[in-house]
C-alpha atoms as a PDB file:
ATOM      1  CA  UNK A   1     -26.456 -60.729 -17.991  1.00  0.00           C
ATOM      2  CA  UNK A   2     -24.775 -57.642 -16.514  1.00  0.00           C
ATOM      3  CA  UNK A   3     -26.704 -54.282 -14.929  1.00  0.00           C
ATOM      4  CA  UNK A   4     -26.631 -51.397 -17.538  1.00  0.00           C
ATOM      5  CA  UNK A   5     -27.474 -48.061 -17.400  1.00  0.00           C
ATOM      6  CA  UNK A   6     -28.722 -45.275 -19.814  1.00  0.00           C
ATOM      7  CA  UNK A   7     -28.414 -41.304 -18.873  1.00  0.00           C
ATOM      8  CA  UNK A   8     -31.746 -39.711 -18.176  1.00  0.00           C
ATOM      9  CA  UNK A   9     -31.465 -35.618 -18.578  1.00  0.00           C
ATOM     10  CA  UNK A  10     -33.337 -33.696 -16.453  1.00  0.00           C
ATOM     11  CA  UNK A  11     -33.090 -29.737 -15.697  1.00  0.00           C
ATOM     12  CA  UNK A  12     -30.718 -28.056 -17.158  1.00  0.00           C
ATOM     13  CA  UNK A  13     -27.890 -30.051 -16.411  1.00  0.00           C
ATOM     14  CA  UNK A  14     -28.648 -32.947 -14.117  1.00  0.00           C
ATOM     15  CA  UNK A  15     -28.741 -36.650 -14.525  1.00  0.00           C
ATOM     16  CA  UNK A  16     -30.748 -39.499 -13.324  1.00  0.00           C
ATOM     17  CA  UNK A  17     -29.580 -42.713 -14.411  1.00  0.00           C
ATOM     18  CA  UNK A  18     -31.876 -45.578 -15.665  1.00  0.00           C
ATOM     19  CA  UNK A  19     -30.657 -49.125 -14.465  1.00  0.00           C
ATOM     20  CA  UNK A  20     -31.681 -52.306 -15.514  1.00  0.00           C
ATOM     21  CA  UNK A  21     -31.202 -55.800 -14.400  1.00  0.00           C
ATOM     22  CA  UNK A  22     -29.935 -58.255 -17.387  1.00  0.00           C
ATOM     23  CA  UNK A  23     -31.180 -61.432 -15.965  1.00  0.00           C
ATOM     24  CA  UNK A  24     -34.330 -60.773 -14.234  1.00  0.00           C
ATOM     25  CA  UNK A  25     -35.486 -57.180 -16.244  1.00  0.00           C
ATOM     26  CA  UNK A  26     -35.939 -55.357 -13.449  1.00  0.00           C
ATOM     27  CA  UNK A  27     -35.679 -51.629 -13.930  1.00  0.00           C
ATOM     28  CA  UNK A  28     -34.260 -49.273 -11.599  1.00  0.00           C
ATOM     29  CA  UNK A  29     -33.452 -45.056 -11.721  1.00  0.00           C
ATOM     30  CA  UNK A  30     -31.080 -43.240  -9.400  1.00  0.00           C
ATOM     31  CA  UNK A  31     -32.224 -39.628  -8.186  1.00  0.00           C
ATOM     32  CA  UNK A  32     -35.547 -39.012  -9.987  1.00  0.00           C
ATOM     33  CA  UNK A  33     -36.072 -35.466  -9.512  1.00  0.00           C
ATOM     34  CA  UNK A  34     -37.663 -34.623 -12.449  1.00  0.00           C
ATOM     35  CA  UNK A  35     -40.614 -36.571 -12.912  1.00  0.00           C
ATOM     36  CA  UNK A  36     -41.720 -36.399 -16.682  1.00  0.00           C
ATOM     37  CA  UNK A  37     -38.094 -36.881 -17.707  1.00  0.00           C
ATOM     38  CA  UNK A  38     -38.764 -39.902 -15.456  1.00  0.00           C
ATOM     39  CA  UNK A  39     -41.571 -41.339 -17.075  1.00  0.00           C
ATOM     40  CA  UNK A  40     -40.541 -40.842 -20.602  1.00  0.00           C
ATOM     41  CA  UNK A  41     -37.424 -42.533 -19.707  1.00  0.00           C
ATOM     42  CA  UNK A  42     -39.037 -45.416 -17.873  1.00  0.00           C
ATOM     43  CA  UNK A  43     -42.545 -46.163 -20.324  1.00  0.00           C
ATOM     44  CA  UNK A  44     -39.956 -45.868 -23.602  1.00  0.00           C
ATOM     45  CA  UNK A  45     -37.986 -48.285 -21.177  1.00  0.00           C
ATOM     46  CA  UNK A  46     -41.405 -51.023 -20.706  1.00  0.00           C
ATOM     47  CA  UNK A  47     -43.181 -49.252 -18.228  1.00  0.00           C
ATOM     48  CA  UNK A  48     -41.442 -50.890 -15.818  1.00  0.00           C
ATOM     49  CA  UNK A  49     -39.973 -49.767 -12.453  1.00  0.00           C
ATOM     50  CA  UNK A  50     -38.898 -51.638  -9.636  1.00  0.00           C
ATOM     51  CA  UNK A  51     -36.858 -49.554  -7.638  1.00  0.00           C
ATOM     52  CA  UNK A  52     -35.662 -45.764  -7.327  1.00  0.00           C
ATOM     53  CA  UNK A  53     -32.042 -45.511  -5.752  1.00  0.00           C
ATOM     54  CA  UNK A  54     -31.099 -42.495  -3.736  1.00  0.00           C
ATOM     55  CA  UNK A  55     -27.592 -40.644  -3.231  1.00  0.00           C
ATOM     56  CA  UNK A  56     -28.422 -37.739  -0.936  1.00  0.00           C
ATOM     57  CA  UNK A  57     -30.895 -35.665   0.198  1.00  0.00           C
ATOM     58  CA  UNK A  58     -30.643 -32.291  -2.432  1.00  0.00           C
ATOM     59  CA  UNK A  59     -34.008 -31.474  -4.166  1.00  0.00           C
ATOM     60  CA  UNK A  60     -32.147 -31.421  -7.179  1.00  0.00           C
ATOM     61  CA  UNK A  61     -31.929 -35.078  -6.831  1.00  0.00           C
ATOM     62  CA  UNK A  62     -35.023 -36.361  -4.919  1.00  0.00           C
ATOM     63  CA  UNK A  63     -37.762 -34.241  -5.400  1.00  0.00           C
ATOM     64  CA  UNK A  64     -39.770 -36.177  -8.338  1.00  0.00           C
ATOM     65  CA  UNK A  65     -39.456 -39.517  -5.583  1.00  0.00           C
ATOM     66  CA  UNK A  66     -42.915 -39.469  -4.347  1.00  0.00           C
ATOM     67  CA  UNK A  67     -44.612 -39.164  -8.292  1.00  0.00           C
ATOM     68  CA  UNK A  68     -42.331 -41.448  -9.188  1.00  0.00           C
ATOM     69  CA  UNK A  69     -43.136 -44.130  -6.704  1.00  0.00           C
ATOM     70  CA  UNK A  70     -47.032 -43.087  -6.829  1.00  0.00           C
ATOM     71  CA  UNK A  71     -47.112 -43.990 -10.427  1.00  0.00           C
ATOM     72  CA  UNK A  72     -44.997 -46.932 -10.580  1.00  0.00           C
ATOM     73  CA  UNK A  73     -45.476 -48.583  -6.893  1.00  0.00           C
ATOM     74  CA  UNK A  74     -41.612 -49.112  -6.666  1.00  0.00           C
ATOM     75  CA  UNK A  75     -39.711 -48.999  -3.941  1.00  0.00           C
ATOM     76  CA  UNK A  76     -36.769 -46.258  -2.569  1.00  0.00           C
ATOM     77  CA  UNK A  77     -33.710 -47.268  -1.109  1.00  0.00           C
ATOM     78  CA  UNK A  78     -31.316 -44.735   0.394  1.00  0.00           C
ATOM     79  CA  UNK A  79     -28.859 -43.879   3.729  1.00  0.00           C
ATOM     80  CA  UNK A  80     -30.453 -44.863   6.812  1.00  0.00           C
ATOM     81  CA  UNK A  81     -28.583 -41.875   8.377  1.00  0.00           C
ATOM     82  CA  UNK A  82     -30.199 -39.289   6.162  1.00  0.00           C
ATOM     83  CA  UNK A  83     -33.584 -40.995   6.603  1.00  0.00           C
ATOM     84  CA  UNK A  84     -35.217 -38.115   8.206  1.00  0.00           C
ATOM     85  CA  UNK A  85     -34.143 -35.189   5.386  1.00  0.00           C
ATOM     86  CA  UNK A  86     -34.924 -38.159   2.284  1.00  0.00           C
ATOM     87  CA  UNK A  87     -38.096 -38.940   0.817  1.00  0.00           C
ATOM     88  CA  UNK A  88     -39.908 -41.897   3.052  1.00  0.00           C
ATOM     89  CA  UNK A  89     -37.560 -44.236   2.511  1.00  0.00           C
ATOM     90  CA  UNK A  90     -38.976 -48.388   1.790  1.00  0.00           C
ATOM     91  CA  UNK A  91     -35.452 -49.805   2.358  1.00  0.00           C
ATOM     92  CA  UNK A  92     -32.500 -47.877   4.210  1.00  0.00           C
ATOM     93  CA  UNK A  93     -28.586 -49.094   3.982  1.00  0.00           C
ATOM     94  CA  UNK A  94     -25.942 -48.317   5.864  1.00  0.00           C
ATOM     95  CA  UNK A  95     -22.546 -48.285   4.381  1.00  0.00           C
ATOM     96  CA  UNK A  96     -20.698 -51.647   3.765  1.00  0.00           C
ATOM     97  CA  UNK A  97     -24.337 -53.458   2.999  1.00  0.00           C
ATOM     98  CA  UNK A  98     -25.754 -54.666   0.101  1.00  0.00           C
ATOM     99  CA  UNK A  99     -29.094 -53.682  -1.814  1.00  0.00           C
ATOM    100  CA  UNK A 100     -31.005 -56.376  -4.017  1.00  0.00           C
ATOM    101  CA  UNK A 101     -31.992 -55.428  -7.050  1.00  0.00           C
ATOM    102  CA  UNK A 102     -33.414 -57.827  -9.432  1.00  0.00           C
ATOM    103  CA  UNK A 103     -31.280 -60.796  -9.453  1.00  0.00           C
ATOM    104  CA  UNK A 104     -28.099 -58.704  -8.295  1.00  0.00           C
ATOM    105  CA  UNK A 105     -26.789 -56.735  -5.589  1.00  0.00           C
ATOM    106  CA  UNK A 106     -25.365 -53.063  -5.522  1.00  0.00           C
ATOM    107  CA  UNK A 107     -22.837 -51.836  -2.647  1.00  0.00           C
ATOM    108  CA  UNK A 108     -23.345 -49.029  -0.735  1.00  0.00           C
ATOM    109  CA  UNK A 109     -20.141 -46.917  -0.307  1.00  0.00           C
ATOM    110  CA  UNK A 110     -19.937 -44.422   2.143  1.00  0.00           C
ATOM    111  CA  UNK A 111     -19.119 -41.048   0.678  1.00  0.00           C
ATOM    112  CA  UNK A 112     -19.857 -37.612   2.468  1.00  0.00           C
ATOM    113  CA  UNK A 113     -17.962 -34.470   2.067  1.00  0.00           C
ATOM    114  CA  UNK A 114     -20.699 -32.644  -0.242  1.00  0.00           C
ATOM    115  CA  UNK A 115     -23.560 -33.583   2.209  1.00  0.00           C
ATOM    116  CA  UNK A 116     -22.888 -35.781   5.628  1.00  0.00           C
ATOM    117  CA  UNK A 117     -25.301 -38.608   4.743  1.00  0.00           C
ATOM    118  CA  UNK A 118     -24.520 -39.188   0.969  1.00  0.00           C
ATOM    119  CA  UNK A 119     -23.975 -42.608  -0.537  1.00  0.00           C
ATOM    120  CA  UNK A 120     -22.955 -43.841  -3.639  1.00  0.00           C
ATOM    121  CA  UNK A 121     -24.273 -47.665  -4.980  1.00  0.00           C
ATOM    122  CA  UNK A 122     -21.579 -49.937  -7.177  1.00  0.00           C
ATOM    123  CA  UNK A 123     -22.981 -52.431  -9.295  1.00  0.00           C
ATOM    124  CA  UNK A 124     -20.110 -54.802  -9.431  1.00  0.00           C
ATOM    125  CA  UNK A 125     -21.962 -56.901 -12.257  1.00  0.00           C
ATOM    126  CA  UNK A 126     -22.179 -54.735 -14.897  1.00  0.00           C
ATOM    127  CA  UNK A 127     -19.445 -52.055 -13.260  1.00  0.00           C
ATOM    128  CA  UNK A 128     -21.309 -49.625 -12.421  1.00  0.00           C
ATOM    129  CA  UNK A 129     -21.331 -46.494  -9.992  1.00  0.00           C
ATOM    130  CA  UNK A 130     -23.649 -44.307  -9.087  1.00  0.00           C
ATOM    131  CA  UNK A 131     -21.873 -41.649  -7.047  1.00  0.00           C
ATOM    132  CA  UNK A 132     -24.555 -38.526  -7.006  1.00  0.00           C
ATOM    133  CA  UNK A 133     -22.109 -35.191  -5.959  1.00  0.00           C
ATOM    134  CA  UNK A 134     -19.066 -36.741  -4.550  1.00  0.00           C
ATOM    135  CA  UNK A 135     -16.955 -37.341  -7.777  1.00  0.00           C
ATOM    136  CA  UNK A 136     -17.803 -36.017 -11.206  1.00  0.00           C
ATOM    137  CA  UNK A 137     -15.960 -36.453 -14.051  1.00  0.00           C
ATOM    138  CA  UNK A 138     -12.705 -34.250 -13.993  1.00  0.00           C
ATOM    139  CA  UNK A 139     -14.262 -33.346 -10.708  1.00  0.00           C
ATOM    140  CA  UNK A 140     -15.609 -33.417  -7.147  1.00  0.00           C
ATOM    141  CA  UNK A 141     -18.228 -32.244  -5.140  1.00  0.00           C
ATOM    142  CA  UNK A 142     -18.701 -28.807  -3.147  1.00  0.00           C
ATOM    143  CA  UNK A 143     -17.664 -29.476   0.235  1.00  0.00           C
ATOM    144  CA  UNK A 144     -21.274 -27.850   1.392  1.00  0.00           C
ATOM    145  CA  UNK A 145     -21.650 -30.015   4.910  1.00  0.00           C
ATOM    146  CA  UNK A 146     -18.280 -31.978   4.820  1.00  0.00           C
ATOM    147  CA  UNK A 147     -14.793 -31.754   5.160  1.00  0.00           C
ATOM    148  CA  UNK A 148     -11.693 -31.930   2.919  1.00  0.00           C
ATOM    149  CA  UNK A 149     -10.463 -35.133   4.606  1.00  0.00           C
ATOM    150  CA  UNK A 150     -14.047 -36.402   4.455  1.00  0.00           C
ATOM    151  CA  UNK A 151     -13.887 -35.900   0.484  1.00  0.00           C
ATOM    152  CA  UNK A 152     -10.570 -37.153   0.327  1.00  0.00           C
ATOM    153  CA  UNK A 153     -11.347 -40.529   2.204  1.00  0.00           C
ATOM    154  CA  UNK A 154     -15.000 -40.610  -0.026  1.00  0.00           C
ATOM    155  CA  UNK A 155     -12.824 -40.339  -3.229  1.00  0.00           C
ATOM    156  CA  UNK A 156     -10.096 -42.733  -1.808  1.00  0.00           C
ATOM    157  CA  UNK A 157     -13.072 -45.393  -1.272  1.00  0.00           C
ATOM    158  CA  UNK A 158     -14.039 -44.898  -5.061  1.00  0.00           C
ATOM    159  CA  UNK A 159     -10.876 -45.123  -6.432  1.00  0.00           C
ATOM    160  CA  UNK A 160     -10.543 -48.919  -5.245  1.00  0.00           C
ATOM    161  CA  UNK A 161     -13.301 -49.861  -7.593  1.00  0.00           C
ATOM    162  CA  UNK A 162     -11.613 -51.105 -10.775  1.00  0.00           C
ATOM    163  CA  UNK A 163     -10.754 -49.187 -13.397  1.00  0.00           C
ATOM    164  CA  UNK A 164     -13.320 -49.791 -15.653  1.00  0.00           C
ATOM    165  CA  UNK A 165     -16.171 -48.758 -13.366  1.00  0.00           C
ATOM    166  CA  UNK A 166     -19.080 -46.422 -15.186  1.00  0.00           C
ATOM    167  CA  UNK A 167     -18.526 -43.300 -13.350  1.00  0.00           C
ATOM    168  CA  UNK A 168     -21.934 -42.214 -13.378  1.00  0.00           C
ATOM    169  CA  UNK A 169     -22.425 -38.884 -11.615  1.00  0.00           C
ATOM    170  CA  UNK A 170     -25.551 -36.106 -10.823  1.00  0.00           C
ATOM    171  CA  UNK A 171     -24.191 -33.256 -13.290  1.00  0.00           C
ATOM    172  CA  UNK A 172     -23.369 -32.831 -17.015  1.00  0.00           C
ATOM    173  CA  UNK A 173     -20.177 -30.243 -15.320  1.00  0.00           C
ATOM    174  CA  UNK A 174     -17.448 -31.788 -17.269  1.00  0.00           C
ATOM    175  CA  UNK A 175     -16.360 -29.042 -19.473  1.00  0.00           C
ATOM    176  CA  UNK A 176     -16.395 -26.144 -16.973  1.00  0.00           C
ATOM    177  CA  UNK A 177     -14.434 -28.971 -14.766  1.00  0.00           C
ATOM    178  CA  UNK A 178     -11.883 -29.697 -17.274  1.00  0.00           C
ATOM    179  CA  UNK A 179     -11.364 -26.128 -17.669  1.00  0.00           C
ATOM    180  CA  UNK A 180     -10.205 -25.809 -14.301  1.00  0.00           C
ATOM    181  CA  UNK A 181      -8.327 -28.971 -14.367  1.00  0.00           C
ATOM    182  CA  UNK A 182      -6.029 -27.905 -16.813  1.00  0.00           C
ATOM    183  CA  UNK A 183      -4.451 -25.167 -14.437  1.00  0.00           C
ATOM    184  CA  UNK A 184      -4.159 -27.373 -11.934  1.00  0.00           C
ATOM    185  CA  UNK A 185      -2.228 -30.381 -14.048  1.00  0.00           C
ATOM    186  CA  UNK A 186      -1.327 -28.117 -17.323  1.00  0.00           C
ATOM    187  CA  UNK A 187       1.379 -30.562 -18.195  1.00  0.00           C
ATOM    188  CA  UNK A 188      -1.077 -33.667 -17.935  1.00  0.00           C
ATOM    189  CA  UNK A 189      -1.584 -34.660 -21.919  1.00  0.00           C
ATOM    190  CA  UNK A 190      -3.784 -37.486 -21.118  1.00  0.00           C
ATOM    191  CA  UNK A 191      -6.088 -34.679 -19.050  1.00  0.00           C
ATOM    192  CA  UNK A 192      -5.483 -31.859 -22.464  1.00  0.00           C
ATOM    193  CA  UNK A 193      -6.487 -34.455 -24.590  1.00  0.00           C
ATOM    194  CA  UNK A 194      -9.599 -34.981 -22.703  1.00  0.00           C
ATOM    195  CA  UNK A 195     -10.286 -31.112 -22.515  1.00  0.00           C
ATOM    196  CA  UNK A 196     -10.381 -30.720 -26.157  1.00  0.00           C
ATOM    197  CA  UNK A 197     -12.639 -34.442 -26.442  1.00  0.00           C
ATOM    198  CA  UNK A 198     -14.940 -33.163 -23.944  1.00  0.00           C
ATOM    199  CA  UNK A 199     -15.440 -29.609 -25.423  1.00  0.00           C
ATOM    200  CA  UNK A 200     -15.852 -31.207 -28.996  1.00  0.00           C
ATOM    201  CA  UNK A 201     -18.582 -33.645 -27.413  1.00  0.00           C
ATOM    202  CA  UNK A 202     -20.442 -30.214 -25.587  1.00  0.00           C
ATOM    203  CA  UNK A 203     -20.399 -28.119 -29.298  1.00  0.00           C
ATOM    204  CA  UNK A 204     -22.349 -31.107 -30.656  1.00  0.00           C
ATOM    205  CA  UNK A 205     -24.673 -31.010 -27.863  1.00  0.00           C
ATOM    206  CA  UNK A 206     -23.459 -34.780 -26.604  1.00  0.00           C
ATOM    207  CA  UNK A 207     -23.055 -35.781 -22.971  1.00  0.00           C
ATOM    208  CA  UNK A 208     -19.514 -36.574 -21.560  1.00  0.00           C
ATOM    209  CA  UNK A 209     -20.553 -39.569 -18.883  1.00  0.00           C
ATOM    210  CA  UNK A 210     -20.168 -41.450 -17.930  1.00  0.00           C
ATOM    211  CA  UNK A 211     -16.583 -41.538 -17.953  1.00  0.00           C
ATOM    212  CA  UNK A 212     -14.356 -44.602 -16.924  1.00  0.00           C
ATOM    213  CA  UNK A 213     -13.047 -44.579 -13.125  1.00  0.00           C
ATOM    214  CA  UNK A 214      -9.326 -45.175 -14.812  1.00  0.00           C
ATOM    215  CA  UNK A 215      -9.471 -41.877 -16.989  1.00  0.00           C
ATOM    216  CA  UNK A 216     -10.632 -40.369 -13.585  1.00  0.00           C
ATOM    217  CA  UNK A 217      -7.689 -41.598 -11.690  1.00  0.00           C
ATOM    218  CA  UNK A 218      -5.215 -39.910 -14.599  1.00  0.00           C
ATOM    219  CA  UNK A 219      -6.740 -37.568 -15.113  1.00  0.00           C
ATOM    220  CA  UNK A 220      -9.315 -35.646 -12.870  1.00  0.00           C
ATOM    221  CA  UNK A 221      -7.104 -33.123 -10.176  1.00  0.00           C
ATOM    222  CA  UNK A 222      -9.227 -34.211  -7.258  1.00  0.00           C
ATOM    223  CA  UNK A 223      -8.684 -37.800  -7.730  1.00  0.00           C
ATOM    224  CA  UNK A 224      -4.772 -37.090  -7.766  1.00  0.00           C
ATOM    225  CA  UNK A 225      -4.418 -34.529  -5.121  1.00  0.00           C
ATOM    226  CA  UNK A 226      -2.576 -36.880  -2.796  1.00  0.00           C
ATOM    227  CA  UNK A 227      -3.598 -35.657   0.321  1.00  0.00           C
ATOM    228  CA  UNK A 228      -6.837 -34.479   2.261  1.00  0.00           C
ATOM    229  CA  UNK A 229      -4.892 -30.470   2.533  1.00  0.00           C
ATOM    230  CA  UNK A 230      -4.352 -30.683  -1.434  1.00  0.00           C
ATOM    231  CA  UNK A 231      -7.541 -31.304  -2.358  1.00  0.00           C
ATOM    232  CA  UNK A 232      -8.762 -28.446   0.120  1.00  0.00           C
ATOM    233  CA  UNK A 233      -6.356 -26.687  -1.662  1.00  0.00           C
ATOM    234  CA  UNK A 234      -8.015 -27.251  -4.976  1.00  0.00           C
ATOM    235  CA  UNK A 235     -11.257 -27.606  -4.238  1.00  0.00           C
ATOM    236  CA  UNK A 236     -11.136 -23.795  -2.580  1.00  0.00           C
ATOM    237  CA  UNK A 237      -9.347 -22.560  -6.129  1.00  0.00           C
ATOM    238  CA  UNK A 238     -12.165 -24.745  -7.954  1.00  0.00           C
ATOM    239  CA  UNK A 239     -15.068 -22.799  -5.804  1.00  0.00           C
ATOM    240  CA  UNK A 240     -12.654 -19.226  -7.030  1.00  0.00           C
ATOM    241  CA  UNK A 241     -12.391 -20.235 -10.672  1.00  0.00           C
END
């Protein structure tokens, strides 16, 4: 049985994401900042929690980790290189490992551009990714400590994954980003189409991810720039727009 995952609101417009293990139960969440969305999600969930995945070091992200691992006595797992700016981590990864959770293993992808140290963790069983910042449907992350080639070479990574891969990202941005994306590709009628889905799905109050990593690749401007000076180029008119 396959890892799946259920969208956990928190804020106004962040995401954690709840994971759990098919086989074995185990229960995991990625970047629990919010702690009572947290618990609500996890005790209508069993109670359960064996592990709290981290993608980088923004409060927005990390700052319920402590309650969360107080109350449940579950261990964190993020980037050894961010260790010092993350909650105390229990296991750290480096890039090209593998974490264990339950009776399956997540990769860790390497993936700065919006911070230096962030990571993002593929479930191939189940195909699922938690990428935090770095891509978002119909778009990417600010380039706050990284580089447009850095972004490009984070997004290039992702885009290997197959094409049915759970893009499951930090932010509920999709419909500002598609708004955007439409100046960018305005000819793109797989992208229009997903503009007017997306703002249909927002006036009913609905969330838009995850999406699938092959609507990404067709669709989302960043994925599709071509080149590290492109998406510069578009990620500079996203930060004007």
């Amino acid at each position: 049985m396959a890892v799946s995952v259920q969208a956990v609101e928190m804020f106004s417009d962040n995401y954690a994401w709840l994971l759990r293990d098919g086989a074995t139960g185990a229960v995991g969440i990625v970047d629990p900042a919010e702690p009572a969305s947290v618990f609500r999600a996890v005790d209508a969930a069993g109670g359960r929690l064996d592990a709290i995945f981290l993608t980088h070091h923004h409060a927005d992200h990390v700052a319920g980790t402590d309650e969360v691992r107080a109350r449940y006595g579950c261990q964190v797992v993020g980037a050894r290189a961010d260790a010092h700016r993350l909650p105390r981590l229990d296991v750290a990864v480096c890039p090209g490992e593998h974490a264990a959770f339950g009776g399956t293993q997540c990769l860790v992808i390497d993936t700065p551009g919006h911070t230096r140290g962030h990571v993002a963790f593929h479930w191939a069983d189940g195909a699922v990714l938690a990428c935090g910042d770095t891509l978002f449907s119909l778009g990417c992350g600010r380039l706050l400590e990284g580089t447009a080639d850095e972004m490009f070479e984070s997004l290039r990574r992702l885009s290997e994954l197959p094409g049915e891969t759970l893009v499951c990202c930090g932010h509920e941005y999709t419909e500002g980003n598609a708004r955007f994306a439409v100046t960018v590709e305005p000819g793109n009628q797989a992208l229009l189409a997903r503009a007017e889905a997306v703002r249909r799905l927002r006036e009913e109050g609905r969330a838009t991810v995850p999406s699938l990593l092959r609507d990404e690749l067709a669709q989302n401007p960043f994925m599709r720039a071509g080149s590290a000076s492109r998406l510069g180029e578009i990620r500079a008119a996203k930060d004007r727009f």
